[in-house]
N, C-alpha and C. Protein backbone atom coordinates (compact mmCIF):
# COMPACT_ATOMS: atom_id res chain seq x y z
N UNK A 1 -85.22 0.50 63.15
CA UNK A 1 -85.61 0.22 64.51
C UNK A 1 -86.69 1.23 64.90
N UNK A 2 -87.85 0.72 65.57
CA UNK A 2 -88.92 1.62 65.44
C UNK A 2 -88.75 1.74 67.41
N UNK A 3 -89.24 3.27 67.89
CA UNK A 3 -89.12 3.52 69.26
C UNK A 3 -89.62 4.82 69.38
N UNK A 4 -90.17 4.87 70.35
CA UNK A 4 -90.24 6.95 70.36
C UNK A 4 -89.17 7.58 71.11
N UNK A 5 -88.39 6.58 71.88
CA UNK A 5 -87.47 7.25 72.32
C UNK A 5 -86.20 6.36 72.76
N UNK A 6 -84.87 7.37 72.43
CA UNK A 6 -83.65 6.81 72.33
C UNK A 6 -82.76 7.69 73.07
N UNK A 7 -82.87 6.44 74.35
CA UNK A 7 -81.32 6.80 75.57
C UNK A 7 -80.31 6.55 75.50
N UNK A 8 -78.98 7.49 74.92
CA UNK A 8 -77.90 7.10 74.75
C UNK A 8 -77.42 7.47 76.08
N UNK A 9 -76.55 7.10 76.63
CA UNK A 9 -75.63 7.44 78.02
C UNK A 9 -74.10 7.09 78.13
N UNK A 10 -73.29 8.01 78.39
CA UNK A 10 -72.00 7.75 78.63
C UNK A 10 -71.13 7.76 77.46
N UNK A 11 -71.44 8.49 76.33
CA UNK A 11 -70.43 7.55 75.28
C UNK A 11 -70.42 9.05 74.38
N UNK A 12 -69.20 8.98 73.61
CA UNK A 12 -68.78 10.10 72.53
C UNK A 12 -69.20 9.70 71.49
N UNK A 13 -70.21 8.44 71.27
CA UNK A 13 -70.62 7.98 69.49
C UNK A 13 -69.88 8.21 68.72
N UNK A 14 -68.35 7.62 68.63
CA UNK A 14 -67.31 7.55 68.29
C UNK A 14 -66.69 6.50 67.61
N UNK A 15 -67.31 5.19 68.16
CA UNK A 15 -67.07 3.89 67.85
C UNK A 15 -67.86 3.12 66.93
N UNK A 16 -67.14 2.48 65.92
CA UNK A 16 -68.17 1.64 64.87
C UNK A 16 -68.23 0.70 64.96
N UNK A 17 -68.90 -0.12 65.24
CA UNK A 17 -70.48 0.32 64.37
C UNK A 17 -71.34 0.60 65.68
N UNK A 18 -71.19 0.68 66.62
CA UNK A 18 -72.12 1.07 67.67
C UNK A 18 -72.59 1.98 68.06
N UNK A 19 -71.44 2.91 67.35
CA UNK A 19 -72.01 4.93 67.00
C UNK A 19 -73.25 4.88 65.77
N UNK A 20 -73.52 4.00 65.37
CA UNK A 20 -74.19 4.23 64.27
C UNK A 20 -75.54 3.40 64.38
N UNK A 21 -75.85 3.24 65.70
CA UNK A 21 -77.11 2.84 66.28
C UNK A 21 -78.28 3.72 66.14
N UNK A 22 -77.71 5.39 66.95
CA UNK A 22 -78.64 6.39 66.88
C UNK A 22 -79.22 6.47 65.78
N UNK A 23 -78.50 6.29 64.43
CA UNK A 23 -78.74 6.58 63.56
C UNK A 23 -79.99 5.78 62.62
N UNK A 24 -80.14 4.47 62.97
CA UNK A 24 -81.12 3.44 62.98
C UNK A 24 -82.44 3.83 63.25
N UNK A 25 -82.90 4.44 63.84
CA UNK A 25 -84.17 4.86 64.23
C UNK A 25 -84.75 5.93 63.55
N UNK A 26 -86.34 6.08 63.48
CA UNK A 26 -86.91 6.46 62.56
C UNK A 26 -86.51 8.09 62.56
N UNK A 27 -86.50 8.97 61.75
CA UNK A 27 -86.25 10.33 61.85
C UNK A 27 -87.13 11.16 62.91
N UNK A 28 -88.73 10.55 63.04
CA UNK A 28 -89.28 11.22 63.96
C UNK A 28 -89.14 10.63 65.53
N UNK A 29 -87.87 9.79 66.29
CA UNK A 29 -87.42 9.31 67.19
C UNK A 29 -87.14 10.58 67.92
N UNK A 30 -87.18 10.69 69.06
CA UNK A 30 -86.76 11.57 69.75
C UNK A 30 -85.25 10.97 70.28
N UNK A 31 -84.37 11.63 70.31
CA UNK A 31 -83.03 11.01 71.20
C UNK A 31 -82.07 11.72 72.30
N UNK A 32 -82.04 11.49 73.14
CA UNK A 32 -81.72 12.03 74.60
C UNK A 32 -80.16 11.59 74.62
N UNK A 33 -79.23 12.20 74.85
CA UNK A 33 -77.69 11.99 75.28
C UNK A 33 -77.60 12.22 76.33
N UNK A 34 -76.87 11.39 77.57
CA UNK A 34 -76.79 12.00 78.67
C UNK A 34 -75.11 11.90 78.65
N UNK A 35 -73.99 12.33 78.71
CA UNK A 35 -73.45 12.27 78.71
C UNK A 35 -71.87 13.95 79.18
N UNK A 36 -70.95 13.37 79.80
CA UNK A 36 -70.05 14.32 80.58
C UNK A 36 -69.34 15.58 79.48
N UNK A 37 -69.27 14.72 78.42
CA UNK A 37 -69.32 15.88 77.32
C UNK A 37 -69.93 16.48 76.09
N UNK A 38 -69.88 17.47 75.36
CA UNK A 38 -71.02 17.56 74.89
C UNK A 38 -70.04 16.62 73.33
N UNK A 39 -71.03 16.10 72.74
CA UNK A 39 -70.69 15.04 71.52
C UNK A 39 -71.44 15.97 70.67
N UNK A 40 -70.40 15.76 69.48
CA UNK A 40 -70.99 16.18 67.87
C UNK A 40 -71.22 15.01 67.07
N UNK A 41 -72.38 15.47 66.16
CA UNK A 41 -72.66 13.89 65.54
C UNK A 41 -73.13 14.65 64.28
N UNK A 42 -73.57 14.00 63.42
CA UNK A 42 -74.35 14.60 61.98
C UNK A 42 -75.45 14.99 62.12
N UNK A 43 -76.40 15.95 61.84
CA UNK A 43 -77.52 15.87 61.79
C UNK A 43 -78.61 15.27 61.62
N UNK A 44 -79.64 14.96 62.15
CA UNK A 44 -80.70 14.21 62.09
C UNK A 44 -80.79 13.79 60.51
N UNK A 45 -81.39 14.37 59.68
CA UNK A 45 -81.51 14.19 58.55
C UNK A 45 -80.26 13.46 57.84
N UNK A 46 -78.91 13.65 57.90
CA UNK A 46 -77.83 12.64 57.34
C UNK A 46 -77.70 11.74 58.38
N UNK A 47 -77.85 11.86 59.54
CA UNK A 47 -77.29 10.63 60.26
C UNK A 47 -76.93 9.21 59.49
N UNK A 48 -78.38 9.11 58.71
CA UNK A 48 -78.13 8.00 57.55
C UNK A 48 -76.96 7.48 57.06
N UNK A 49 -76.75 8.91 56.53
CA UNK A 49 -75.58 8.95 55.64
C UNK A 49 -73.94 8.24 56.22
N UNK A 50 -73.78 7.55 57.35
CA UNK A 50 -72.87 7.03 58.05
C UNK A 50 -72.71 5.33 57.90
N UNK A 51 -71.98 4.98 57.01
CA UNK A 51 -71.62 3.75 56.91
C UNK A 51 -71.53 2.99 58.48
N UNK A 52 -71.64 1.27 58.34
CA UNK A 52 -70.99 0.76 59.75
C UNK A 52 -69.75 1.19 60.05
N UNK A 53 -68.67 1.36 59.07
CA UNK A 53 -67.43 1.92 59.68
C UNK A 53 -67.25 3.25 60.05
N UNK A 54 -68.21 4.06 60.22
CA UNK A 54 -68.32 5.33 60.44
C UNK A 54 -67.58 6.48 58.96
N UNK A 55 -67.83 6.30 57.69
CA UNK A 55 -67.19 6.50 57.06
C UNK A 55 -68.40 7.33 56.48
N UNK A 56 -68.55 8.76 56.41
CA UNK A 56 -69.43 9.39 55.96
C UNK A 56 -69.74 9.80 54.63
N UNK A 57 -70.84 9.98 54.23
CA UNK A 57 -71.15 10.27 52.38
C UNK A 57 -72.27 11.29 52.70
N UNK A 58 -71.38 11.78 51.43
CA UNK A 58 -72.65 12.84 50.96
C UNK A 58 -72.87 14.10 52.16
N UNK A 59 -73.58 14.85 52.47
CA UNK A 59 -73.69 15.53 53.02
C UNK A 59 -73.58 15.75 54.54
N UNK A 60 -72.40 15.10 54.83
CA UNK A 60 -72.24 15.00 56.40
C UNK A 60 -71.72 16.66 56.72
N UNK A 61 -72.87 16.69 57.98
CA UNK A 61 -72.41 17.82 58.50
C UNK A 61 -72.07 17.93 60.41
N UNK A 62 -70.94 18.40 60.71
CA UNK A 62 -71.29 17.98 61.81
C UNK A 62 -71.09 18.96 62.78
N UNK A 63 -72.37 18.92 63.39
CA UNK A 63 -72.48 20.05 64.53
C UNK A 63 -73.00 19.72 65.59
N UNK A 64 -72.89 20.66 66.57
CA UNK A 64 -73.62 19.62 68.15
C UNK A 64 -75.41 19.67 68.09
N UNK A 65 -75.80 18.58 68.23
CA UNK A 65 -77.71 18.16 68.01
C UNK A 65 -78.08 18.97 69.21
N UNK A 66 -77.63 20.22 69.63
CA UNK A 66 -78.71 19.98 71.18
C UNK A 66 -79.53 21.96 71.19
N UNK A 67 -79.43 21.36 70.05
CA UNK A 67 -80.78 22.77 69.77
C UNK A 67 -82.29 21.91 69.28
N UNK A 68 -83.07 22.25 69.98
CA UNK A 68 -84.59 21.28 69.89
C UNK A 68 -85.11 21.85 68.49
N UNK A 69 -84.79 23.13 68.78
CA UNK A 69 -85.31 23.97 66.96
C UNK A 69 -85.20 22.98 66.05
N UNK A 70 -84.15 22.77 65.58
CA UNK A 70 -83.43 22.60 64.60
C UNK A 70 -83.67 20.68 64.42
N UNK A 71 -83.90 20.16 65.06
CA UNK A 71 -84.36 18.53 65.24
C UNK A 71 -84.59 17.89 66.87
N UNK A 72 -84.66 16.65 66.62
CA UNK A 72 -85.05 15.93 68.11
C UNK A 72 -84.16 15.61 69.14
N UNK A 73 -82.56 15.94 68.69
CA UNK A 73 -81.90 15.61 69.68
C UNK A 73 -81.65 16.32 70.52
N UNK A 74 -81.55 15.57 72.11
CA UNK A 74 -80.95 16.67 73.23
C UNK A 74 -79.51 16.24 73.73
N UNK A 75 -78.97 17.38 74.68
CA UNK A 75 -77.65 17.01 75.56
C UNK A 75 -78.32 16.93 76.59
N UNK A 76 -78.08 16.13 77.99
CA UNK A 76 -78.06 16.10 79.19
C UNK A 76 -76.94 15.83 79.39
N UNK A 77 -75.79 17.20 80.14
CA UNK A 77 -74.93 17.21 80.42
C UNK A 77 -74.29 16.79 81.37
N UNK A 78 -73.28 15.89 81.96
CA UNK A 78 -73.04 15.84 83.38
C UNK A 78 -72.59 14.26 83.85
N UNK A 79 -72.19 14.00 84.71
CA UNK A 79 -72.06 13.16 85.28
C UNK A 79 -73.33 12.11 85.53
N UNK A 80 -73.11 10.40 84.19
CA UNK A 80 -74.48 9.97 83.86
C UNK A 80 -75.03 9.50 85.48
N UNK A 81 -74.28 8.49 86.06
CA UNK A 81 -74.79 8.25 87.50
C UNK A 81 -75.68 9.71 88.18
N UNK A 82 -75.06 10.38 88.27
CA UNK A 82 -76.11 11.72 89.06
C UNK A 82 -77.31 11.85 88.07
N UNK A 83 -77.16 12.14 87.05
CA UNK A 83 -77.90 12.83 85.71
C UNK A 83 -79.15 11.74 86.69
N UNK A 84 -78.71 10.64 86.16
CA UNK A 84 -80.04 9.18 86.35
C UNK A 84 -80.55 8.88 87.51
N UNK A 85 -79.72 9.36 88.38
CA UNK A 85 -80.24 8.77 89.57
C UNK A 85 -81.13 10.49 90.00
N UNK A 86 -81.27 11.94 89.66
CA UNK A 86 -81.97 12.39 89.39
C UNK A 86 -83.20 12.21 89.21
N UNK A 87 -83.27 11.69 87.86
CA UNK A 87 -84.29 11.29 86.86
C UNK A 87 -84.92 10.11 87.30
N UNK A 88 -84.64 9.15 88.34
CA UNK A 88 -85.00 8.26 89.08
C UNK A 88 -85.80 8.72 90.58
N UNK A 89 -84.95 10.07 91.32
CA UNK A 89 -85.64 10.67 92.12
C UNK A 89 -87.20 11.41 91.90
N UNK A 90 -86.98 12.15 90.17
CA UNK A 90 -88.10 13.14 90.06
C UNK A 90 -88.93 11.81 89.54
N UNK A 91 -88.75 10.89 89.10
CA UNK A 91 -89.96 9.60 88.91
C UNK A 91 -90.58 8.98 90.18
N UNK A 92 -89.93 9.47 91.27
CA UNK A 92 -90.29 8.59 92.54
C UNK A 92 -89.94 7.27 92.56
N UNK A 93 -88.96 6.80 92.16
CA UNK A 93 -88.13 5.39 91.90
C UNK A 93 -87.03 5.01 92.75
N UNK A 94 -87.10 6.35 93.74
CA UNK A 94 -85.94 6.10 94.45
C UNK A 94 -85.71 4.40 95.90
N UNK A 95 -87.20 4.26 95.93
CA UNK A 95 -86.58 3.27 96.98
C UNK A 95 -86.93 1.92 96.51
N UNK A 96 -87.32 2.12 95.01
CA UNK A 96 -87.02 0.72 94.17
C UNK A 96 -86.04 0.58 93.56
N UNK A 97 -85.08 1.67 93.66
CA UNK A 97 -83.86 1.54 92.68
C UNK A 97 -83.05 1.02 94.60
N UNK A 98 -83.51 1.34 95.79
CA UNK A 98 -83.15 0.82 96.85
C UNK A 98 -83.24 -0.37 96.98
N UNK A 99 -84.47 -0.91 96.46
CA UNK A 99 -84.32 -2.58 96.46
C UNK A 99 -83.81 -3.41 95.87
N UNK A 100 -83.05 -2.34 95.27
CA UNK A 100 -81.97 -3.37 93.70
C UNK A 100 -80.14 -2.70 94.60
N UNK A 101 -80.71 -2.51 95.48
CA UNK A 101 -78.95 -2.06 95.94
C UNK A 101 -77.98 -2.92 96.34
N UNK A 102 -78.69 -3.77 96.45
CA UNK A 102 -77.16 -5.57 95.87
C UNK A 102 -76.88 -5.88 95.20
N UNK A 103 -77.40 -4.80 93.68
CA UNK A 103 -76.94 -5.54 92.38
C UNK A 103 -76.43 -4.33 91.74
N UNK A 104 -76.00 -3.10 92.79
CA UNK A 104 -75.60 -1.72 92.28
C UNK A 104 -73.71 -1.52 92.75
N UNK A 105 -73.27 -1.04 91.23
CA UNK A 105 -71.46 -1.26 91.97
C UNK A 105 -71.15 -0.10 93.00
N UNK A 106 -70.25 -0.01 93.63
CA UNK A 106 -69.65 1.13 94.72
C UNK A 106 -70.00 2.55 94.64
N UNK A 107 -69.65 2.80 93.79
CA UNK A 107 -69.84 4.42 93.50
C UNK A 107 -71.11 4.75 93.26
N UNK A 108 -71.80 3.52 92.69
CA UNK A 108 -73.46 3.94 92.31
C UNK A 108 -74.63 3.49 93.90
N UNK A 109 -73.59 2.85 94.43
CA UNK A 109 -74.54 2.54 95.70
C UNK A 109 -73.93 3.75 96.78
N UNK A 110 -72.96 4.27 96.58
CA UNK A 110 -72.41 5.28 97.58
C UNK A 110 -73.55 5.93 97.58
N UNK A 111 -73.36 6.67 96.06
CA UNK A 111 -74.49 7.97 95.70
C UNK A 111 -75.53 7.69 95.99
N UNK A 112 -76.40 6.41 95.83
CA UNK A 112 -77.51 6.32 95.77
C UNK A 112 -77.89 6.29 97.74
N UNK A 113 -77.38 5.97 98.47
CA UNK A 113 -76.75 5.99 100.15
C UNK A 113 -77.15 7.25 99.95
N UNK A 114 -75.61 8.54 99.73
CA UNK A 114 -76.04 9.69 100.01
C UNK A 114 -77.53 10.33 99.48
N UNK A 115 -77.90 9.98 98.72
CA UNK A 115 -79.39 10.80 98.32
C UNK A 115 -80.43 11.13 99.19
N UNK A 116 -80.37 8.54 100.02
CA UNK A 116 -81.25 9.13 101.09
C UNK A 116 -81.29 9.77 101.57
N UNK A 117 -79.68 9.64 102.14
CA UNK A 117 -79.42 10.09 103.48
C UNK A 117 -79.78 11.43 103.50
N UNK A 118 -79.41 11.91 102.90
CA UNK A 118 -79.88 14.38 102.30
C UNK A 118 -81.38 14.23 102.56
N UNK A 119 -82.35 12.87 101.95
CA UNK A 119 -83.51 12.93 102.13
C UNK A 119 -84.41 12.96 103.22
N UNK A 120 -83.72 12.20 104.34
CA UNK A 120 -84.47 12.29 105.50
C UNK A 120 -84.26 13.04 106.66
């Protein structure tokens, strides 16, 4: 799967075969986690190495990706609704993500309510 960039959100990449998505993309992919805890996965370079059943070969190593040194993956830690709706504020998206607020569930239209509201 070819992309320059890969948003995972919400998830411990735990589950097969859908944990083994990240792993699909080209080595020079950049990949962003946003997620409430921090997840360990294999390193960039074996990621490969992960069958669909999550059943690892060969040189699996597993440590947390969120040193930039060391390869492309990051952590964004935290609660994903805030994390995004953030990342929606510093884009200036905030009162188009307002015009979609009939198709946003409770908790994500609360928050997205309070943001204005702090805003004006």
């Amino acid at each position: 799967m070819q992309c320059d960039l890969l948003i995972i959100a919400g998830t411990s990449l735990t589950v097969y075969p859908a944990a083994n998505l990240p792993g699909k993309v080209l080595p020079s992919t950049r990949r962003v986690v946003f997620n409430k805890d921090i997840i360990y996965t294999p390193s960039l370079h074996n990621y490969n190495n992960i069958d669909d059943n999550g059943v690892p070969h060969d040189n699996y190593i597993e440590q947390p990706n969120i040193d930039n040194s060391i390869n492309l993956d990051s952590l964004v830690q935290g609660d994903c609704d805030e994390l995004f709706l953030a990342l929606i504020v510093e884009c200036g998206w905030l009162h188009d993500l307002w015009a979609l607020k009939d198709q946003l569930c409770t908790n994500s239209l609360e928050l997205v309510t309070q943001t204005i509201n702090e805003a004006k």
